[in-house]
C-alpha atoms as a PDB file:
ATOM      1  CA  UNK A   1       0.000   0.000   0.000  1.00  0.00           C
ATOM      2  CA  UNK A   2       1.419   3.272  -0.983  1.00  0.00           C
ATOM      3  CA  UNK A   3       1.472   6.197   1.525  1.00  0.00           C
ATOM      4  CA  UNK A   4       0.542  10.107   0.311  1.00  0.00           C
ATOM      5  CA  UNK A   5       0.377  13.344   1.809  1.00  0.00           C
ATOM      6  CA  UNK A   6      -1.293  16.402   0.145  1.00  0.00           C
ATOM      7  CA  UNK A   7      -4.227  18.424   0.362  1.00  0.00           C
ATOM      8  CA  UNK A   8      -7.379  18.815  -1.917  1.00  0.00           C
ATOM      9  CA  UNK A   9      -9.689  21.520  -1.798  1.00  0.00           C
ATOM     10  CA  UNK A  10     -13.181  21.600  -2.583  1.00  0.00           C
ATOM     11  CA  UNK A  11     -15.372  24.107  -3.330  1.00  0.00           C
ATOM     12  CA  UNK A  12     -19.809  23.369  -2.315  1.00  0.00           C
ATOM     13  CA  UNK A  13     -21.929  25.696  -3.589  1.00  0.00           C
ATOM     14  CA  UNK A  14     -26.054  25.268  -2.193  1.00  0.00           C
ATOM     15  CA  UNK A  15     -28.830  27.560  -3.491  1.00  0.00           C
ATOM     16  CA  UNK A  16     -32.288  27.204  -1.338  1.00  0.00           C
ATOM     17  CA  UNK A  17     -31.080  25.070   1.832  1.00  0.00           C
ATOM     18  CA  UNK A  18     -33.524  25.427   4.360  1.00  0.00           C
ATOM     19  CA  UNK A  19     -31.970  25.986   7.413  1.00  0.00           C
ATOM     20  CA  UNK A  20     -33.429  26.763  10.997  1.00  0.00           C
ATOM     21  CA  UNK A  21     -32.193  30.003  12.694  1.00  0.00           C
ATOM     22  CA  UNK A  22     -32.338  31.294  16.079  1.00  0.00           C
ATOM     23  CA  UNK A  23     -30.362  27.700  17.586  1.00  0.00           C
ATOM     24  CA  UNK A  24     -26.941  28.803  17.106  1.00  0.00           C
ATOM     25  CA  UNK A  25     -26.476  26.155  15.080  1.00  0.00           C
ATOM     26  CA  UNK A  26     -26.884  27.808  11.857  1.00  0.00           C
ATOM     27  CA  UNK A  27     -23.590  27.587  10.360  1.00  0.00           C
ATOM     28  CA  UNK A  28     -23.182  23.856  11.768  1.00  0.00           C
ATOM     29  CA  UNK A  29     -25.770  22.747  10.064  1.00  0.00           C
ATOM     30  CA  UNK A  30     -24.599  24.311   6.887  1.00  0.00           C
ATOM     31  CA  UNK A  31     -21.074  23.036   7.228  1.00  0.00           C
ATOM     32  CA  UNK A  32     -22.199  19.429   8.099  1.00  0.00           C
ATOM     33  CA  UNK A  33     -24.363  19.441   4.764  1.00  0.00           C
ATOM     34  CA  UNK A  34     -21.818  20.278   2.641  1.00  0.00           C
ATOM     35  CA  UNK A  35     -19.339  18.203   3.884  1.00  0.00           C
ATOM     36  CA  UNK A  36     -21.911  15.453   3.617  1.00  0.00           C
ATOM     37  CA  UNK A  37     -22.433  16.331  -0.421  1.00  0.00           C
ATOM     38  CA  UNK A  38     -18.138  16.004  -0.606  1.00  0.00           C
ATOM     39  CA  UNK A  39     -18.600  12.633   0.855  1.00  0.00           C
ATOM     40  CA  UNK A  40     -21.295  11.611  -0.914  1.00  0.00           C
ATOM     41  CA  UNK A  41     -19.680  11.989  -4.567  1.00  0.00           C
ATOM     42  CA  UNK A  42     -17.623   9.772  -3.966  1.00  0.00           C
ATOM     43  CA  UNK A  43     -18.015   6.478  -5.446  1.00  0.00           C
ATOM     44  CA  UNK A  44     -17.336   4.393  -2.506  1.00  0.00           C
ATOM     45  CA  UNK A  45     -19.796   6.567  -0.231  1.00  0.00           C
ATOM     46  CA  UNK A  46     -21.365   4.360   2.710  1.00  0.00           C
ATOM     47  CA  UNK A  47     -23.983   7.037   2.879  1.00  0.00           C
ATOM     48  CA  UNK A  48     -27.367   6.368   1.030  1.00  0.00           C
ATOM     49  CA  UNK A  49     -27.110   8.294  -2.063  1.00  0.00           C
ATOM     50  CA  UNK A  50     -31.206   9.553  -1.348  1.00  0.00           C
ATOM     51  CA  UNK A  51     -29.456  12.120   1.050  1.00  0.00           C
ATOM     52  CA  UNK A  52     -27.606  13.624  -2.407  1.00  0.00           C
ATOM     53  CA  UNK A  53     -28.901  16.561  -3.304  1.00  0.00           C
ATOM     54  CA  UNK A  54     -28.052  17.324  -6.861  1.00  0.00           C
ATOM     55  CA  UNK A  55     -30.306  20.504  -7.350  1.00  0.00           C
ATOM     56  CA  UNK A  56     -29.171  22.047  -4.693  1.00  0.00           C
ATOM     57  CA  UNK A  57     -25.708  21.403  -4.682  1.00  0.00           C
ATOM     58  CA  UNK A  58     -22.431  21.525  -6.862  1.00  0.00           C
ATOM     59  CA  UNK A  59     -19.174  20.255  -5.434  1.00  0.00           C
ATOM     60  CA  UNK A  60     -16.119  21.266  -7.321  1.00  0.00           C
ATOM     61  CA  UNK A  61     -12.364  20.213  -6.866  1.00  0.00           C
ATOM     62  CA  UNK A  62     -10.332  23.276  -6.774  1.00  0.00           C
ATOM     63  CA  UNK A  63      -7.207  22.469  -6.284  1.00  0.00           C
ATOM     64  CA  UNK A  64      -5.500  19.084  -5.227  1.00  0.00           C
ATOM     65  CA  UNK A  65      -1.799  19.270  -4.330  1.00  0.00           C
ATOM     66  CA  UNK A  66      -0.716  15.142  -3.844  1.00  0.00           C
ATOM     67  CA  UNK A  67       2.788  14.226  -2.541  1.00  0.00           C
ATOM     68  CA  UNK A  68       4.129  10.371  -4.013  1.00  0.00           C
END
């Protein structure tokens, strides 16, 4: 098995999430769903792809920077 180090960067944008505010938990919520969409277009995803949400979401890779 081969080792790497790196970094990738990904880029979510979401149009009409619906969001509760007044919890304090607004931006958790947000951040959690996102990184949920990353995850989840991924081919090997253990999450049920029903909780993909292509209409409101577009993940992008920016930029990936891998070490060998």
């Amino acid at each position: 098995m081969a080792k790497f180090s790196g970094e990738v960067t990904f880029k979510v944008t979401f149009k009409d999430l619906g969001v509760p505010v007044g919890f304090g938990m607004t931006n958790a919520i947000i951040f959690h769903e996102c990184a949920t969409q990353v995850g989840l277009n991924t081919p090997w995803s253990r999450v049920e792809k029903i909780y993909k949400k292509d209409k409101r979401f577009k993940v992008e890779i920016i930029d990936k920077k891998i070490n060998f």
